[in-house]
C-alpha atoms as a PDB file:
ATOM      1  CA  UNK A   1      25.978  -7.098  80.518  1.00  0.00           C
ATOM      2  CA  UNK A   2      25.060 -10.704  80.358  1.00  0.00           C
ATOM      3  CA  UNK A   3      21.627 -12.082  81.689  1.00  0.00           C
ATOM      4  CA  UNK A   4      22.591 -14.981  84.267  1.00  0.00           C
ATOM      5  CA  UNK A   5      20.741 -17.868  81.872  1.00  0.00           C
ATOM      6  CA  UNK A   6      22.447 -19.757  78.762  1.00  0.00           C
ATOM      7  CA  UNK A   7      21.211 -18.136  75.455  1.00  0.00           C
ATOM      8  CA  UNK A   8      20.295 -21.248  73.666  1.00  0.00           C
ATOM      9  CA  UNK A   9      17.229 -22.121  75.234  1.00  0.00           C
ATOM     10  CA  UNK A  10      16.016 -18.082  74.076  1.00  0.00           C
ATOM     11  CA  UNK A  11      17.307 -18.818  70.261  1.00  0.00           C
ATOM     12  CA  UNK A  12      14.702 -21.907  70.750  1.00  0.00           C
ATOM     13  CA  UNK A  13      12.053 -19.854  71.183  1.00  0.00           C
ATOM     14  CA  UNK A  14      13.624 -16.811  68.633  1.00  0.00           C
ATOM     15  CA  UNK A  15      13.590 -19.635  65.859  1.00  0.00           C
ATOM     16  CA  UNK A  16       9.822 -20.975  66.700  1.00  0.00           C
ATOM     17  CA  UNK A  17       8.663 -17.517  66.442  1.00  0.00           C
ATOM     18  CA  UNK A  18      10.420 -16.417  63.133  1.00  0.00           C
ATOM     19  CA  UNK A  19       8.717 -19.665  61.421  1.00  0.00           C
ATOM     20  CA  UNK A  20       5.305 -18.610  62.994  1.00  0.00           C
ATOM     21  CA  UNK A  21       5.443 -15.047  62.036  1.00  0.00           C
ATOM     22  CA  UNK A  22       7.084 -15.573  58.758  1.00  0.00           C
ATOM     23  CA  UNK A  23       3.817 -18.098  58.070  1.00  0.00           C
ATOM     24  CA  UNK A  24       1.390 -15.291  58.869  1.00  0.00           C
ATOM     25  CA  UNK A  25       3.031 -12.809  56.835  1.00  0.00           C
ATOM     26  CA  UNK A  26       2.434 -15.261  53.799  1.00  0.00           C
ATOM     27  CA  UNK A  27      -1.195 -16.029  55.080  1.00  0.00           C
ATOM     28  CA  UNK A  28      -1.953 -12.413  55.225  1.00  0.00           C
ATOM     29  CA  UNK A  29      -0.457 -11.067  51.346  1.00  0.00           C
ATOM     30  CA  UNK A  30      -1.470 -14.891  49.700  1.00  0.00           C
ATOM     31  CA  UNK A  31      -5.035 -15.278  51.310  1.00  0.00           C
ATOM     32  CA  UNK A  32      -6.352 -12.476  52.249  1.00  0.00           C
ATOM     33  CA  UNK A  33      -4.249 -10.185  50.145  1.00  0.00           C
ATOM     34  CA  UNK A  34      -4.397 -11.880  46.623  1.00  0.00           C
ATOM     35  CA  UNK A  35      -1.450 -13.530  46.194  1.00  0.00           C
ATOM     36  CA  UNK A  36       2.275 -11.995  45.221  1.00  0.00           C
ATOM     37  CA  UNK A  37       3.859 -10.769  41.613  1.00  0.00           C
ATOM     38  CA  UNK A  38       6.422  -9.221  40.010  1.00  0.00           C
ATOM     39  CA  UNK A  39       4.557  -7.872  37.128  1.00  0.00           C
ATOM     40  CA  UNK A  40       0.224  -7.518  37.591  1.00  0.00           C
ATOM     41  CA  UNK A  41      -2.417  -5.142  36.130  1.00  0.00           C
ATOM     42  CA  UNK A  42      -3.340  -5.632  40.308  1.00  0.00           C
ATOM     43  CA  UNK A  43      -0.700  -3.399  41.236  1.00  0.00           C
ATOM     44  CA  UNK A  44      -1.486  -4.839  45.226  1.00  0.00           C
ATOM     45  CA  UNK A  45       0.172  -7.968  44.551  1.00  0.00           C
ATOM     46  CA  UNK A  46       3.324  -6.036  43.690  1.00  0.00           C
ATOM     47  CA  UNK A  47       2.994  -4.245  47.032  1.00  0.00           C
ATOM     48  CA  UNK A  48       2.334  -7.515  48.700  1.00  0.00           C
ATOM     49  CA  UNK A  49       6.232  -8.240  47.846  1.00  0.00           C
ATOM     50  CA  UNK A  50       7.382  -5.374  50.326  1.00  0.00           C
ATOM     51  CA  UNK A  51       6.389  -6.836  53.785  1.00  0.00           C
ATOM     52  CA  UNK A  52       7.399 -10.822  52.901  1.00  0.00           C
ATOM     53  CA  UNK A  53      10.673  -9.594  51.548  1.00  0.00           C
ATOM     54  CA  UNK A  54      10.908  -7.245  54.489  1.00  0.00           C
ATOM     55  CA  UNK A  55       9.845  -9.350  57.658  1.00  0.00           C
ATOM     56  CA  UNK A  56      11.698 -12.728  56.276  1.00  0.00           C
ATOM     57  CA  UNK A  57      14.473 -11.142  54.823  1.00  0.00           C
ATOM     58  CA  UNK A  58      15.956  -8.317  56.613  1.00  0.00           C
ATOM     59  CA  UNK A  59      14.046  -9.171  60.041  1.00  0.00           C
ATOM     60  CA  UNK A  60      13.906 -12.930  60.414  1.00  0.00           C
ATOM     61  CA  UNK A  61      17.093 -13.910  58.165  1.00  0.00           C
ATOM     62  CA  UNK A  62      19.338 -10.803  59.741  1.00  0.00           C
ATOM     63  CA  UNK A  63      17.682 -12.102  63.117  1.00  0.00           C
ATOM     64  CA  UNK A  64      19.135 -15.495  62.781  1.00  0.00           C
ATOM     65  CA  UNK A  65      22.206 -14.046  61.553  1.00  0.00           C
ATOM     66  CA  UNK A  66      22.820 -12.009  64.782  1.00  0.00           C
ATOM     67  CA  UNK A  67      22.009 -15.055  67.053  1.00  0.00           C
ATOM     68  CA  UNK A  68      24.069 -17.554  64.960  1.00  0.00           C
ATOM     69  CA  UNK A  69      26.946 -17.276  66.739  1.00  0.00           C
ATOM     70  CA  UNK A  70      24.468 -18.647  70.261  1.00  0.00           C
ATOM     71  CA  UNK A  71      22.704 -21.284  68.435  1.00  0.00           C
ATOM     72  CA  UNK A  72      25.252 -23.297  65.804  1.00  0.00           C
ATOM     73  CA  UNK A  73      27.739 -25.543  67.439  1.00  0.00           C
ATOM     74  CA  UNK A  74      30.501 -24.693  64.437  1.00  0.00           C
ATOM     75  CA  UNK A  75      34.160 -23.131  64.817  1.00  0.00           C
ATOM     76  CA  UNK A  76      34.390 -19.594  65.456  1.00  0.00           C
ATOM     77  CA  UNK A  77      35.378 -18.994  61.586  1.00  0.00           C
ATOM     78  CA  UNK A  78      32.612 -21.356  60.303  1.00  0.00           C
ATOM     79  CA  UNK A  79      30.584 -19.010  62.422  1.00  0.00           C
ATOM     80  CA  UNK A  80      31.634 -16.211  60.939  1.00  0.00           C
ATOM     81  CA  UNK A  81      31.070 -17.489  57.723  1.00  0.00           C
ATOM     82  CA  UNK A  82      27.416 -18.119  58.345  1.00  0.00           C
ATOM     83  CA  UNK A  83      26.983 -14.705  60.456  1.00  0.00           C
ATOM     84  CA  UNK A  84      28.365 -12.718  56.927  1.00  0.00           C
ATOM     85  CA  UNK A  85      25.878 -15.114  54.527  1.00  0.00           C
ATOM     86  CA  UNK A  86      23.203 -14.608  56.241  1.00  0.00           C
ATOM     87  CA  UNK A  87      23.086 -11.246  56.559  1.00  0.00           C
ATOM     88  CA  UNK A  88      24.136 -10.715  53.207  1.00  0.00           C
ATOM     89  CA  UNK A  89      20.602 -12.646  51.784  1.00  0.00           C
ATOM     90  CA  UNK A  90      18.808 -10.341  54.201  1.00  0.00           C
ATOM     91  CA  UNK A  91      20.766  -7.144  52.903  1.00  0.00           C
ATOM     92  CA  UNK A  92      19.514  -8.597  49.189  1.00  0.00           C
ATOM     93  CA  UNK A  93      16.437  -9.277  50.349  1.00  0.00           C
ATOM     94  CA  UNK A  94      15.439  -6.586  51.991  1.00  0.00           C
ATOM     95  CA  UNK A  95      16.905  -4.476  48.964  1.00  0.00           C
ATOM     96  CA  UNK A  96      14.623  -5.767  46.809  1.00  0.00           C
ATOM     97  CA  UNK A  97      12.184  -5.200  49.432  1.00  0.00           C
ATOM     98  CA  UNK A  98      12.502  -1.576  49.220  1.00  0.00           C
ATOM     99  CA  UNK A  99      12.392  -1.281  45.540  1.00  0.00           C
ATOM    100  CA  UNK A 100       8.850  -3.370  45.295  1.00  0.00           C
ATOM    101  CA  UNK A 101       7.749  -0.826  47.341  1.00  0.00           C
ATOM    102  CA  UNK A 102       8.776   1.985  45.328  1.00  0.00           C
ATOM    103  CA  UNK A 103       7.660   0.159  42.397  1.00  0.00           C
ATOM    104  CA  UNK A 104       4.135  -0.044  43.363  1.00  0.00           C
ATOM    105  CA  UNK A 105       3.968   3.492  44.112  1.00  0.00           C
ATOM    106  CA  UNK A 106       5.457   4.908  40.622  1.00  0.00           C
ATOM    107  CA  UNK A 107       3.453   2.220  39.003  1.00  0.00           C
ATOM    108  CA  UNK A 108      -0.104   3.723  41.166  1.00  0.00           C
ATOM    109  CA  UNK A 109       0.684   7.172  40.537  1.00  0.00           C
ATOM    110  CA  UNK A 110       1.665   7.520  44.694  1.00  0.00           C
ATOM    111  CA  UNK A 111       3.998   9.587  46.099  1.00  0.00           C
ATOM    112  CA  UNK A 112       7.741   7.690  47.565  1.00  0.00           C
ATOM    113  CA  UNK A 113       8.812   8.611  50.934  1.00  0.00           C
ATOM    114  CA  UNK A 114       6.422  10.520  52.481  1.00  0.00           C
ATOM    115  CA  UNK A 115       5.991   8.727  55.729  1.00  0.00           C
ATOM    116  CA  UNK A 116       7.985   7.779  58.643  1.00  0.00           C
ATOM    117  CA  UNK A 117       7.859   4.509  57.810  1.00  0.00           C
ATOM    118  CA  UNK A 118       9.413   5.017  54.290  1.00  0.00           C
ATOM    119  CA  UNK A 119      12.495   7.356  56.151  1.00  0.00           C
ATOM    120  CA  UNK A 120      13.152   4.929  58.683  1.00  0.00           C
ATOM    121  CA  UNK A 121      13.448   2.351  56.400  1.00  0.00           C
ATOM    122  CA  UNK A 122      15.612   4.407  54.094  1.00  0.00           C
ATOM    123  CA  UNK A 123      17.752   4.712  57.288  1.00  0.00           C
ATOM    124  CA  UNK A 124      17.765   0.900  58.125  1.00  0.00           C
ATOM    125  CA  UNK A 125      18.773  -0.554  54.639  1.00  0.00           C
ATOM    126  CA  UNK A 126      21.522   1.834  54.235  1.00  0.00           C
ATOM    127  CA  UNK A 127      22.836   1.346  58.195  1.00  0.00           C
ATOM    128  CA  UNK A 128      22.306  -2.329  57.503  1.00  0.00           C
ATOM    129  CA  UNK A 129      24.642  -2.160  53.836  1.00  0.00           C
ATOM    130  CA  UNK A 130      27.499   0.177  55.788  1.00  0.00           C
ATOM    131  CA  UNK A 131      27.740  -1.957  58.631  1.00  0.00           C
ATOM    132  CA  UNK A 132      27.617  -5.081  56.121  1.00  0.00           C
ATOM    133  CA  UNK A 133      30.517  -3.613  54.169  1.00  0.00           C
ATOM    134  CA  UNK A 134      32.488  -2.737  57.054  1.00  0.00           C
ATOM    135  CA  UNK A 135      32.133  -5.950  58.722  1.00  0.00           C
ATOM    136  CA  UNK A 136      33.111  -7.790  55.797  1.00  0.00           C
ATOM    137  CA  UNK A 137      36.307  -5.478  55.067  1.00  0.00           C
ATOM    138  CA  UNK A 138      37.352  -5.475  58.618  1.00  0.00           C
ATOM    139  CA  UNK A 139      36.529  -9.110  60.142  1.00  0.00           C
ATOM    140  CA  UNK A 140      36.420 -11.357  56.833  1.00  0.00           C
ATOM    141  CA  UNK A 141      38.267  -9.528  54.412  1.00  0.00           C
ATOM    142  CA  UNK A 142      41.049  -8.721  53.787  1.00  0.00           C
ATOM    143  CA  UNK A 143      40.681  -7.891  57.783  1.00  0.00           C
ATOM    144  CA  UNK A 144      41.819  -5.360  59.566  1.00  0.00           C
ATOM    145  CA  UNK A 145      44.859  -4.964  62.184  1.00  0.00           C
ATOM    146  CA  UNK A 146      43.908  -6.600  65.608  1.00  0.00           C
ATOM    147  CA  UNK A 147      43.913  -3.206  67.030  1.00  0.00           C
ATOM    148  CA  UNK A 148      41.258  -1.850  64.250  1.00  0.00           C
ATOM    149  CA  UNK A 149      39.348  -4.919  64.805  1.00  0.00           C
ATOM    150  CA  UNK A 150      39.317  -4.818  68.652  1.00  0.00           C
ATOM    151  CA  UNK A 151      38.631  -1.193  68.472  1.00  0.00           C
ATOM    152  CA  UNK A 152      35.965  -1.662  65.995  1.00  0.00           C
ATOM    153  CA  UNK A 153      34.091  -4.897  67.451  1.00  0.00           C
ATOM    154  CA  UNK A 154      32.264  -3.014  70.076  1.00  0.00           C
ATOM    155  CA  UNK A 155      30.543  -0.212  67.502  1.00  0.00           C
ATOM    156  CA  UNK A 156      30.148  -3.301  65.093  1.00  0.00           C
ATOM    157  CA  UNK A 157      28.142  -5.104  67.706  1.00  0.00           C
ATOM    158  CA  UNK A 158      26.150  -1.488  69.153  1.00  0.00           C
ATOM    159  CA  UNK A 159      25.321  -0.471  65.478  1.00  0.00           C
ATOM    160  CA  UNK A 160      23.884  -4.042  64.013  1.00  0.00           C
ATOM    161  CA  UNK A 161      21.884  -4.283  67.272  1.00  0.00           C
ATOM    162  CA  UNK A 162      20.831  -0.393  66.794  1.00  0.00           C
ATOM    163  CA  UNK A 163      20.045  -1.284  62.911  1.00  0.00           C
ATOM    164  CA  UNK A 164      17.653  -4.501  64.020  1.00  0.00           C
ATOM    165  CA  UNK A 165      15.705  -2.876  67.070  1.00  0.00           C
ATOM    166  CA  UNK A 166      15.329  -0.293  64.470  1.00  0.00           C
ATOM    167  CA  UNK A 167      13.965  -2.777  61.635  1.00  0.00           C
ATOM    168  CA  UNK A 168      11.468  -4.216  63.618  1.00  0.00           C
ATOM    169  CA  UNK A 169       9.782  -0.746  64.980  1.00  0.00           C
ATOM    170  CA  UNK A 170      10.153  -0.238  61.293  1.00  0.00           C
ATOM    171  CA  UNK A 171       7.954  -2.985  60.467  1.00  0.00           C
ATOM    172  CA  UNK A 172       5.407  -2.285  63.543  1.00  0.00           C
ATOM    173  CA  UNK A 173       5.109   0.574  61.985  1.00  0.00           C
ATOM    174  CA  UNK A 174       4.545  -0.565  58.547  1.00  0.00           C
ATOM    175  CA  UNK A 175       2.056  -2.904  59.557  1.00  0.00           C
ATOM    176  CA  UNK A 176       0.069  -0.168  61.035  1.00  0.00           C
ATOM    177  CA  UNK A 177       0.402   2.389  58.084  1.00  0.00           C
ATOM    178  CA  UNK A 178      -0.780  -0.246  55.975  1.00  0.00           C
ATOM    179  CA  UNK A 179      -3.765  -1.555  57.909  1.00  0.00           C
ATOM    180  CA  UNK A 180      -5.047   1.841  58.991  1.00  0.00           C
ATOM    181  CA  UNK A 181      -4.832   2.683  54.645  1.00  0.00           C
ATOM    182  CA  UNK A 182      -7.028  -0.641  54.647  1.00  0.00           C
ATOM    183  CA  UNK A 183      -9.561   0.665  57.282  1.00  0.00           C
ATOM    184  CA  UNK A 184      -9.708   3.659  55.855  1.00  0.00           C
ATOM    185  CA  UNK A 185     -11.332   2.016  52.428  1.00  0.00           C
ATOM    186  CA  UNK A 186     -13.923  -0.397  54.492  1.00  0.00           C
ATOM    187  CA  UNK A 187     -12.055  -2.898  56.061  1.00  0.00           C
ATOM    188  CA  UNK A 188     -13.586  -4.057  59.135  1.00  0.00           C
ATOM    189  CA  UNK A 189     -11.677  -3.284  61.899  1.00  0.00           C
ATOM    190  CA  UNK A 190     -12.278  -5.982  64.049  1.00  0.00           C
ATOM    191  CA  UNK A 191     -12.175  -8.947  61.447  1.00  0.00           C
ATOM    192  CA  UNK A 192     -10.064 -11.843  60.948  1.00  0.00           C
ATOM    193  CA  UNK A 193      -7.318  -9.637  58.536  1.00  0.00           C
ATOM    194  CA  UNK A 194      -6.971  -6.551  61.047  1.00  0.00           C
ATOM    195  CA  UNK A 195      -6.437  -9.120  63.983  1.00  0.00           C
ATOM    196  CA  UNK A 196      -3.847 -11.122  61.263  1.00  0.00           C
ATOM    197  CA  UNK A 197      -1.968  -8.054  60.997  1.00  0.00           C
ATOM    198  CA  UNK A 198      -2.110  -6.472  64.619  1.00  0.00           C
ATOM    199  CA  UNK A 199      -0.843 -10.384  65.630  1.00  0.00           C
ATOM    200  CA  UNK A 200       1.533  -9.940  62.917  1.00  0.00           C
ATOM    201  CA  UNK A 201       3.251  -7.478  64.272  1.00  0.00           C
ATOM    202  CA  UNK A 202       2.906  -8.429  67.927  1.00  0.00           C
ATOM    203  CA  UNK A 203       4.679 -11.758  67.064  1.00  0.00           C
ATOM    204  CA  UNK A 204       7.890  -9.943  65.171  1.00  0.00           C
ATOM    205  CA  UNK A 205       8.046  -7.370  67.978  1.00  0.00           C
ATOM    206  CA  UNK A 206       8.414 -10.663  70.319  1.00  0.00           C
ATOM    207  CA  UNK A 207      11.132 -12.129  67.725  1.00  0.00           C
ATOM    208  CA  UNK A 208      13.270  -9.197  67.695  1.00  0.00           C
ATOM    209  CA  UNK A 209      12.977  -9.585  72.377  1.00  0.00           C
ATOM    210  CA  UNK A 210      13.809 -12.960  71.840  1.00  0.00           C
ATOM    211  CA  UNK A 211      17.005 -12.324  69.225  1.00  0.00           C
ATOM    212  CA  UNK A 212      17.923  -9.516  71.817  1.00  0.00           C
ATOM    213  CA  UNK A 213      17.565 -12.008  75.096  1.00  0.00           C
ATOM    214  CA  UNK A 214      19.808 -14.039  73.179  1.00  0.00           C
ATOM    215  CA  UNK A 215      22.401 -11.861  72.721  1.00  0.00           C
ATOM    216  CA  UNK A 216      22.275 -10.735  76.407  1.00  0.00           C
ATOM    217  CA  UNK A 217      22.295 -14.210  77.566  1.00  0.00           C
ATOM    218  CA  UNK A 218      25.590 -16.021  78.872  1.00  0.00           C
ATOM    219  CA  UNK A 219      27.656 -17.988  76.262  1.00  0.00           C
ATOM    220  CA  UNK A 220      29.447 -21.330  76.456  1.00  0.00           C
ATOM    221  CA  UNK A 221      33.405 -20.217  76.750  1.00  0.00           C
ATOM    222  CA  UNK A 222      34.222 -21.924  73.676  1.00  0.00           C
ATOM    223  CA  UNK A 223      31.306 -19.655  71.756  1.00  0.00           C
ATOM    224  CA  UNK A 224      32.590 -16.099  72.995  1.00  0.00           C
ATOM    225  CA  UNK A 225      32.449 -13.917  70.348  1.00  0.00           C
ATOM    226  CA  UNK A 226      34.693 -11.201  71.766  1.00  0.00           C
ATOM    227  CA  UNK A 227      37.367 -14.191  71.154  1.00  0.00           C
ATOM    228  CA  UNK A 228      36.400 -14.607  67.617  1.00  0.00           C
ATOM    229  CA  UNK A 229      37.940 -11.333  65.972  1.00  0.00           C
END
């Protein structure tokens, strides 16, 4: 199903938002959170690691990669090409993502995976590696038959779009785990951080609508995907 309006005017807008929420994740861990490390005695700025990586990496970055294809006047293989990168940094980055979060907790004495938000993103990053591996064995290479690939393209497609819809209730959620903790120890819930964060993750759950318009709207012929296998 196709929506009966050209995608690239809704990668526009995909692209404006990822740059606006990707500035108020920063705002919200630099300013108002302290800043960001690898190594602190503040074990927070450690933490503050997991939702930049997250929301830039595997959202934003593996948003851009799904939507490349609409928005990047290139050959089909060129396309390709960027579509594998770019999900590849957000695979790494998000990766990393996941292990500043576990680090934080061994490193505080908390306990790993005890919420829904930890499972579900257990269950994105390792949907989001498969489907990364598979891609690149089937599609790029050394490629599969054009049966496999025709076969495959359909569940390639279903799956990433499954895996991102999934990230970015994943990071709703996060976003609310993390500010209700904050609450919880005297943070006021109707000052300038809570609204940051609640905005926060209005503003990705409108990225991931836009990334998803854009893959529902029409392409040019010479951008077809489907053709691109």
């Amino acid at each position: 199903m196709a929506l009966a309006v050209k995608a690239l005017p809704f990668t526009f807008v995909a692209h404006a938002i990822a740059v606006v929420a990707a500035v108020m994740v920063l705002v919200w861990c630099i300013h108002f959170r302290g800043g960001l490390a690898w190594e602190d005695t503040n074990k927070n700025l450690i933490f503050n690691l997991h939702p930049v990586l997250m929301l830039i990496g595997l959202i934003i970055i593996g948003g851009e990669a799904i939507i490349s294809y609409k928005s990047l006047p290139l050959k089909k293989q060129e396309k390709k090409l960027i579509h594998l990168v770019l999900h590849a940094v957000a695979l790494i980055l998000g990766i990393i993502g996941i292990y500043t979060a576990f680090k934080f907790h061994n490193e505080s004495g908390i306990a790993n995976l005890y919420s829904l938000h930890s499972w579900l993103g257990i269950l994105v990053i390792s949907l989001y590696g498969i489907q990364w591996v598979y891609g690149f064995l089937i599609f790029f290479y050394p490629g599969g038959s054009s049966a496999l690939r025709s076969a495959s393209l359909p569940w390639h497609v279903l799956v990433g779009l499954f895996a991102f819809v999934l990230a970015v209730g994943t990071a709703a959620i996060g976003f609310l785990e993390k500010l209700t903790f904050l609450q919880n120890s005297g943070l006021a819930k109707y000052g300038s951080e809570a609204l940051l964060v609640n905005f926060t993750a209005v503003v990705t759950i409108l990225y991931g609508a836009f990334v998803m318009l854009s893959v529902l709207g029409q392409k040019q012929a010479e951008d077809d995907y489907y053709t691109a296998i």
